[in-house]
PDB file of N, CA and C in Angstrom:
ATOM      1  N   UNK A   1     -23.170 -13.031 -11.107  1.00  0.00           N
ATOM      2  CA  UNK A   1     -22.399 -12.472 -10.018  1.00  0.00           C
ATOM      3  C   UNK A   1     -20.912 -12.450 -10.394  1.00  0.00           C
ATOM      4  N   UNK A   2     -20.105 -11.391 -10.250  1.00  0.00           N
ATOM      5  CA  UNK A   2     -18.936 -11.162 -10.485  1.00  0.00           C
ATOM      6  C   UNK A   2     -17.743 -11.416  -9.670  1.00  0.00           C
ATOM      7  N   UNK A   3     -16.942 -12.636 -10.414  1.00  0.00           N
ATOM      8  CA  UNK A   3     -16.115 -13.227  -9.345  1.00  0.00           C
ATOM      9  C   UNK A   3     -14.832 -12.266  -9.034  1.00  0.00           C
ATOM     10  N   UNK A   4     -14.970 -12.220  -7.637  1.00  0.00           N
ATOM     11  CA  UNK A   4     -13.754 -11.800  -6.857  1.00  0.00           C
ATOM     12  C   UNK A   4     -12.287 -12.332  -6.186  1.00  0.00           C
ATOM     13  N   UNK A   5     -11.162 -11.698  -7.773  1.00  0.00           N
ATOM     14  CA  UNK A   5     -10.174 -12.047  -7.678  1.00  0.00           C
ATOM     15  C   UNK A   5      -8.980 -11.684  -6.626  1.00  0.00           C
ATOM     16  N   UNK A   6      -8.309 -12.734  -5.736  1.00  0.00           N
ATOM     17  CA  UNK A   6      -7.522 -12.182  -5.072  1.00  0.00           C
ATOM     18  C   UNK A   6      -5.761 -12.036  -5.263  1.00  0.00           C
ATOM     19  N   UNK A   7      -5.586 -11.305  -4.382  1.00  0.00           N
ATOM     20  CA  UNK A   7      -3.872 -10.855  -5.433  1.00  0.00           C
ATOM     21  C   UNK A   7      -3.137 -11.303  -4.126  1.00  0.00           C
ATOM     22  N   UNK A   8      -1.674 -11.321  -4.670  1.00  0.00           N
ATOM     23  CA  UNK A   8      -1.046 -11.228  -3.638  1.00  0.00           C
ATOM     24  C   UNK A   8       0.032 -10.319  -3.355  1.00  0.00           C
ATOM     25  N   UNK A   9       0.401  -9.457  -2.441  1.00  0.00           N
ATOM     26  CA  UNK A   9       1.294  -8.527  -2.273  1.00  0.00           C
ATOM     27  C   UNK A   9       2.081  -8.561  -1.730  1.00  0.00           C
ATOM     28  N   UNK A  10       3.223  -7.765  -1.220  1.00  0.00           N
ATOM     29  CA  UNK A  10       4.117  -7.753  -0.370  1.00  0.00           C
ATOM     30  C   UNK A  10       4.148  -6.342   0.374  1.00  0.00           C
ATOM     31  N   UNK A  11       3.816  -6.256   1.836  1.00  0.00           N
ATOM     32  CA  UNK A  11       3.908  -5.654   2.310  1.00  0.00           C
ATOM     33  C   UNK A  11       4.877  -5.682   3.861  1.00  0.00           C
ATOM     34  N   UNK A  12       5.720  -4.544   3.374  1.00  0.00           N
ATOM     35  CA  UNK A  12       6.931  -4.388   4.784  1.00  0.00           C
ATOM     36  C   UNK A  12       7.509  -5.543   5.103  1.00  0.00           C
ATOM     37  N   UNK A  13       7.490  -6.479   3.594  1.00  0.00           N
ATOM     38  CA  UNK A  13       8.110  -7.706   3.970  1.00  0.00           C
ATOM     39  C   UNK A  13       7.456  -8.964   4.134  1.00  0.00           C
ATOM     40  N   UNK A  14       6.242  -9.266   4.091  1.00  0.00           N
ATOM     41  CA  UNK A  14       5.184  -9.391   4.890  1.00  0.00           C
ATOM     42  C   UNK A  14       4.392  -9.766   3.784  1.00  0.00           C
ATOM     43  N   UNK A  15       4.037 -11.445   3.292  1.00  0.00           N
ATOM     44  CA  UNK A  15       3.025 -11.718   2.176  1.00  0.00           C
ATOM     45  C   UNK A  15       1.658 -11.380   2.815  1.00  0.00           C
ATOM     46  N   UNK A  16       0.821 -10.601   2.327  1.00  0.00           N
ATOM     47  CA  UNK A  16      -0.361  -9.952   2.153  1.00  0.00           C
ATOM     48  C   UNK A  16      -1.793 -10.645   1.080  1.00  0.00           C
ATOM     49  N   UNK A  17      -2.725 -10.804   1.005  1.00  0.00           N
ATOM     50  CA  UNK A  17      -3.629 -10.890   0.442  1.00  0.00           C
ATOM     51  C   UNK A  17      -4.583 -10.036   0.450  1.00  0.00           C
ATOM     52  N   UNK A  18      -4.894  -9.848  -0.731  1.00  0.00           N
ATOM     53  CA  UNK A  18      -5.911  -8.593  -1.016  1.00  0.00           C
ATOM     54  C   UNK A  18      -6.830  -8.700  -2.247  1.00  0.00           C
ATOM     55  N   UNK A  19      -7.713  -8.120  -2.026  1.00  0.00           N
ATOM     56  CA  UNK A  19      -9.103  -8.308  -3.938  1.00  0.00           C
ATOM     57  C   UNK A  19      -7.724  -7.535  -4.741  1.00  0.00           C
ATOM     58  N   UNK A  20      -8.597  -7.792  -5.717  1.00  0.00           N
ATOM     59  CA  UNK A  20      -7.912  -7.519  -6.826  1.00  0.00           C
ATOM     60  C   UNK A  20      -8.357  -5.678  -7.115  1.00  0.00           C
ATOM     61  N   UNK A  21      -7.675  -4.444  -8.058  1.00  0.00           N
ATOM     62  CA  UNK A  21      -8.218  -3.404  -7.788  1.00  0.00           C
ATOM     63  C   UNK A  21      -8.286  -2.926  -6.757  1.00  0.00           C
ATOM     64  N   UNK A  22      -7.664  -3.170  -5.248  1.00  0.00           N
ATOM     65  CA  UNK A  22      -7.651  -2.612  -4.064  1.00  0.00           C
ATOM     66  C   UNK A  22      -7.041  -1.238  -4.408  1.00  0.00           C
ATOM     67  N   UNK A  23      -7.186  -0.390  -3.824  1.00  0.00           N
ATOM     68  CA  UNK A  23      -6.716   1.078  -4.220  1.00  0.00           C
ATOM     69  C   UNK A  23      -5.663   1.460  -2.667  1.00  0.00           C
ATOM     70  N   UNK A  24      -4.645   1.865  -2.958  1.00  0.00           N
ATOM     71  CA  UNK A  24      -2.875   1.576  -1.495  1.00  0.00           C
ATOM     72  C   UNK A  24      -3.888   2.900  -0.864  1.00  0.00           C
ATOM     73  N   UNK A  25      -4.773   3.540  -0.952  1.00  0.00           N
ATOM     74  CA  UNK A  25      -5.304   4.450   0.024  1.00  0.00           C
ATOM     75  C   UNK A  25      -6.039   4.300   1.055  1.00  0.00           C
ATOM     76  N   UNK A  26      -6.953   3.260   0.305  1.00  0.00           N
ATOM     77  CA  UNK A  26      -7.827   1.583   0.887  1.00  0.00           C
ATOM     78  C   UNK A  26      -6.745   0.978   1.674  1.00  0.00           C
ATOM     79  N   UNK A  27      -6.047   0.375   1.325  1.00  0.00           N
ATOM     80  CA  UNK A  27      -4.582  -0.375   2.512  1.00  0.00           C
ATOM     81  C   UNK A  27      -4.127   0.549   3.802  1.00  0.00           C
ATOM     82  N   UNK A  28      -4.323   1.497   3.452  1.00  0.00           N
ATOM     83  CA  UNK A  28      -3.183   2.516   4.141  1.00  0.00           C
ATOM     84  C   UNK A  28      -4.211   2.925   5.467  1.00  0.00           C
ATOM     85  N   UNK A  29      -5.629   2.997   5.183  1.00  0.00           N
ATOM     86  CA  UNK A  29      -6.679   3.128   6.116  1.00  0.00           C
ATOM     87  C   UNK A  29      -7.208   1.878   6.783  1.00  0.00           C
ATOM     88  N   UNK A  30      -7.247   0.604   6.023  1.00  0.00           N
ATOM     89  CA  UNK A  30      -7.667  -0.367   6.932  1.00  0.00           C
ATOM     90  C   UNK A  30      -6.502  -0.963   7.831  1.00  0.00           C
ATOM     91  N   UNK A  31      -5.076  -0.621   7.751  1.00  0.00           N
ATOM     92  CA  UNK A  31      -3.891  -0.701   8.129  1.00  0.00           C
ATOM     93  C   UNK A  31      -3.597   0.014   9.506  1.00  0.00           C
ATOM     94  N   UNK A  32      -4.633   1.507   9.276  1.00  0.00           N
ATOM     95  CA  UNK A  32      -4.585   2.760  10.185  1.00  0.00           C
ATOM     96  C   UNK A  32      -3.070   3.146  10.455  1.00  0.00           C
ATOM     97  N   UNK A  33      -2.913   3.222   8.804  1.00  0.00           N
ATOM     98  CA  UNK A  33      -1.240   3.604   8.703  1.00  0.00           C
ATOM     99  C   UNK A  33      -1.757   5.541   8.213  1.00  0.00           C
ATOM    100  N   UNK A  34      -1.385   6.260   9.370  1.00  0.00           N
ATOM    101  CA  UNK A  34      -1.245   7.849   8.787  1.00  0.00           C
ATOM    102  C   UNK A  34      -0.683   8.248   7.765  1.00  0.00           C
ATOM    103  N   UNK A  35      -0.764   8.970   6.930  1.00  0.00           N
ATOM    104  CA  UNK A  35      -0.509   9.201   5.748  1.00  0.00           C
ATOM    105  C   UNK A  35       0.837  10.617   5.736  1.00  0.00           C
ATOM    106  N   UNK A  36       0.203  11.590   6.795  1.00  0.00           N
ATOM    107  CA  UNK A  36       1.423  12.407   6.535  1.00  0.00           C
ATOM    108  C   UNK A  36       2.404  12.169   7.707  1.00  0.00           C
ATOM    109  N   UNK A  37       2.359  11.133   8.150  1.00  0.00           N
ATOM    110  CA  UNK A  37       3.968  10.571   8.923  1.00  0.00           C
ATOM    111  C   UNK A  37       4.400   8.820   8.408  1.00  0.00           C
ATOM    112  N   UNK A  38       4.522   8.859   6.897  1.00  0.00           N
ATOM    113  CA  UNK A  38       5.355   8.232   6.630  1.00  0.00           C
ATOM    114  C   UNK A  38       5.686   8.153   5.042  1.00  0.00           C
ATOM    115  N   UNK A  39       6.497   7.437   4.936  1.00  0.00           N
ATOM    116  CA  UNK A  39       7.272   7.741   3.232  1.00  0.00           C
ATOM    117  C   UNK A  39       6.773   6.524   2.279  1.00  0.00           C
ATOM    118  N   UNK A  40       5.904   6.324   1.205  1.00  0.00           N
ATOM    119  CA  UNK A  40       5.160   4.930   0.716  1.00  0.00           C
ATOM    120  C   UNK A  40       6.515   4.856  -0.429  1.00  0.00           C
ATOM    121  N   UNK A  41       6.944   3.368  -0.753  1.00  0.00           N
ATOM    122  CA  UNK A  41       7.141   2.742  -2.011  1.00  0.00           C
ATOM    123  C   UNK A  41       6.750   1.589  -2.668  1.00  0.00           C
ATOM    124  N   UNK A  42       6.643   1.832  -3.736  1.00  0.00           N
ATOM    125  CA  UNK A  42       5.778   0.776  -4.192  1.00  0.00           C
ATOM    126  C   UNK A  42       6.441   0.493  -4.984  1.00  0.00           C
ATOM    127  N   UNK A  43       7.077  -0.906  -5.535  1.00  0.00           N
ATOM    128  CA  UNK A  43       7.921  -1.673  -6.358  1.00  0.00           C
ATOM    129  C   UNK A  43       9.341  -0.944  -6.738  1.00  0.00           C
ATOM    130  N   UNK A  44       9.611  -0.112  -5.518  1.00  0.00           N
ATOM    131  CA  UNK A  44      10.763   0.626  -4.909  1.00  0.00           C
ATOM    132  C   UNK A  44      11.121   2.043  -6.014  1.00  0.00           C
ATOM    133  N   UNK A  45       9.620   2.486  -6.277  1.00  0.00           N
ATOM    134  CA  UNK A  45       9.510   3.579  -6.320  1.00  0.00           C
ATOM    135  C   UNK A  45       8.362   4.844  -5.413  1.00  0.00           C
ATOM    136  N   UNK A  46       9.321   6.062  -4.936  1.00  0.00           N
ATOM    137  CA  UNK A  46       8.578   6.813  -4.157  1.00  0.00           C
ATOM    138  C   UNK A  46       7.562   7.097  -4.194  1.00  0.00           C
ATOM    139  N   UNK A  47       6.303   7.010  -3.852  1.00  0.00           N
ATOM    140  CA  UNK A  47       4.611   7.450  -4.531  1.00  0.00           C
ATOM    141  C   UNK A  47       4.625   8.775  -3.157  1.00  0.00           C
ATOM    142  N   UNK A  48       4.016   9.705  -4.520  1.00  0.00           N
ATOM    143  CA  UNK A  48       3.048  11.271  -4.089  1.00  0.00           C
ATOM    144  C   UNK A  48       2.035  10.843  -3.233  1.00  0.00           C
ATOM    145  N   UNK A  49       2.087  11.774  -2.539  1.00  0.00           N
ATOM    146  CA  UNK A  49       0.900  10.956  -1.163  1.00  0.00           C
ATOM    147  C   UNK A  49      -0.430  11.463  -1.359  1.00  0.00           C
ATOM    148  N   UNK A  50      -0.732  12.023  -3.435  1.00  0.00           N
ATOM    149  CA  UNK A  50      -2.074  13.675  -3.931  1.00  0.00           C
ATOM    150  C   UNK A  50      -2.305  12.035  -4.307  1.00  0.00           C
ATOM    151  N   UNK A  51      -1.532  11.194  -4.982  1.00  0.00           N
ATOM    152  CA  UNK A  51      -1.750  10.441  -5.772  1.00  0.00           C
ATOM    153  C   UNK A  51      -2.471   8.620  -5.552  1.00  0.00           C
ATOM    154  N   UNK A  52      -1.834   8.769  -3.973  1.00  0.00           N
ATOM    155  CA  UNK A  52      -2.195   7.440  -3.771  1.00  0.00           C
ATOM    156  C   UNK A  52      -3.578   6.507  -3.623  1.00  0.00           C
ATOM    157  N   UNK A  53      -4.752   7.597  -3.843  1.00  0.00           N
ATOM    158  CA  UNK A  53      -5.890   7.363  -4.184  1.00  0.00           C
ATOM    159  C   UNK A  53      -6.331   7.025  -5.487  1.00  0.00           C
ATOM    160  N   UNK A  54      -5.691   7.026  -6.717  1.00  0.00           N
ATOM    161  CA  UNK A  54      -5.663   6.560  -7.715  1.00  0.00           C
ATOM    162  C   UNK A  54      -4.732   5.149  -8.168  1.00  0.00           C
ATOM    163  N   UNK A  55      -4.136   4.811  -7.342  1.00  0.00           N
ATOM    164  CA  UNK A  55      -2.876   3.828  -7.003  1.00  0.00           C
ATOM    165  C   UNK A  55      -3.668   2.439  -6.754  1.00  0.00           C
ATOM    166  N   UNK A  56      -3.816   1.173  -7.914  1.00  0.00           N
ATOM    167  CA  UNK A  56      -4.508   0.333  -7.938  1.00  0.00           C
ATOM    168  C   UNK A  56      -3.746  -0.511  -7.565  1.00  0.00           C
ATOM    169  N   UNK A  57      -3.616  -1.312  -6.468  1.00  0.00           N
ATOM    170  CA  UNK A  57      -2.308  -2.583  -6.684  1.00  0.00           C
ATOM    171  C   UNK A  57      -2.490  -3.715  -7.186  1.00  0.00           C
ATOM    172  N   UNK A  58      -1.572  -4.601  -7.904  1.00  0.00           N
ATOM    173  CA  UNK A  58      -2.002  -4.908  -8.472  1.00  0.00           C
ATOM    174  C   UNK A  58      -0.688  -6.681  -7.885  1.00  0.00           C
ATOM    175  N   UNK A  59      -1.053  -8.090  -8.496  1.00  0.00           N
ATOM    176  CA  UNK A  59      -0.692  -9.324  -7.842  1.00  0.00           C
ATOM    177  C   UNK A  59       1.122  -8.654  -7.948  1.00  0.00           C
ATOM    178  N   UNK A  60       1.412  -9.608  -6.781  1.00  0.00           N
ATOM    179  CA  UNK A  60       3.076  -9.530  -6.987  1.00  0.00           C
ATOM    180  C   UNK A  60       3.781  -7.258  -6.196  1.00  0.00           C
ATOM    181  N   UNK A  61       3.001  -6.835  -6.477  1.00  0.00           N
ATOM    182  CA  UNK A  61       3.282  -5.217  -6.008  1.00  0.00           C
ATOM    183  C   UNK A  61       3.598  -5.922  -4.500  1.00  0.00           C
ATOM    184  N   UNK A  62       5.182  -4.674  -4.520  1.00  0.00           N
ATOM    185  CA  UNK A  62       6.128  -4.829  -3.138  1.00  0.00           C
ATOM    186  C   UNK A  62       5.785  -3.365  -2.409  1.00  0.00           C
ATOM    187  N   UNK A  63       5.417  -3.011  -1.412  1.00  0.00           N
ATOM    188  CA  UNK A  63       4.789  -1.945  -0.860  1.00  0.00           C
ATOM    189  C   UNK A  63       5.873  -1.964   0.499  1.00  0.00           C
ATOM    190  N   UNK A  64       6.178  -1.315   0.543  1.00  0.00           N
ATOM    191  CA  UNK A  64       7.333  -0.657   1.779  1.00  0.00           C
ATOM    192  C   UNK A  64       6.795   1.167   2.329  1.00  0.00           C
ATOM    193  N   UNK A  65       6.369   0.425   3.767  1.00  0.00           N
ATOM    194  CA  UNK A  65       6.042   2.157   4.172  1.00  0.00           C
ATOM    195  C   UNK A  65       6.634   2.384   5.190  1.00  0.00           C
ATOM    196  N   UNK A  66       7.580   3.661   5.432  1.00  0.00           N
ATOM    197  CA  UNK A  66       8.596   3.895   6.212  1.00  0.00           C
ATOM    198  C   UNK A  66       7.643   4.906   7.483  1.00  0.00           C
ATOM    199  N   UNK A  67       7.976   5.071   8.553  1.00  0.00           N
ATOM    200  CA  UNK A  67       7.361   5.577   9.900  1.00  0.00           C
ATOM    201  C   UNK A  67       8.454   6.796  10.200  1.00  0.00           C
ATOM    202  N   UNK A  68       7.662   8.138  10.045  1.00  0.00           N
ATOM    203  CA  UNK A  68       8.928   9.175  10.190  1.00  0.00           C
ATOM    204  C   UNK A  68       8.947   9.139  11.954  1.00  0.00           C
ATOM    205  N   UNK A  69       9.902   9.048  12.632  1.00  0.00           N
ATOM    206  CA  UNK A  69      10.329   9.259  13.929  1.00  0.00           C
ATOM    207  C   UNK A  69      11.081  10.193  14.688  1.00  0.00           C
ATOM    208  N   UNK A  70      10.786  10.877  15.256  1.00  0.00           N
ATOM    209  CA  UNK A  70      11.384  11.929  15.932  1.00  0.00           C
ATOM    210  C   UNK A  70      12.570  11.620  17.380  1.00  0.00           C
ATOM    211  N   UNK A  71      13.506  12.467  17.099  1.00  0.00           N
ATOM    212  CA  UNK A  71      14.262  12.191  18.125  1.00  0.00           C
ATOM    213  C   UNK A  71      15.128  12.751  18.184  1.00  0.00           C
ATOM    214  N   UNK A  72      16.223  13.082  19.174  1.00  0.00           N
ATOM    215  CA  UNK A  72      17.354  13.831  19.388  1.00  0.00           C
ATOM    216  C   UNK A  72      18.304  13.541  19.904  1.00  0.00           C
TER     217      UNK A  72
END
């Protein structure tokens, strides 16, 4: 049986635990964070939102997701 490693992340500030190989598309849905109303960075670079399904995180990854808001 194949042991399951856990990582640790940083999210919105916020220490996180997660398996290891979690994929930020996986996060972003069990989070029920919408995808086209907000801006992802990951170790404070901008990630493509074609891409974030290939996006493995990995121990120590700083994840910051911004909430676009409307207003006048």
């Amino acid at each position: 049986m194949k042991k399951i490693k856990k990582i640790k992340i940083k999210l919105n500030g916020k220490i996180k635990y997660t398996i290891q190989d979690y994929k930020l598309s996986e996060l972003l849905k069990l989070n029920k964070i919408p995808i086209k109303k907000v801006a992802i960075e990951v170790n404070e670079e901008i990630i493509n939102k074609k891409k974030i399904s290939k996006i493995k995180l990995k121990n120590n990854d700083k994840i910051e997701i911004v909430h676009f808001i409307g207003g006048g």
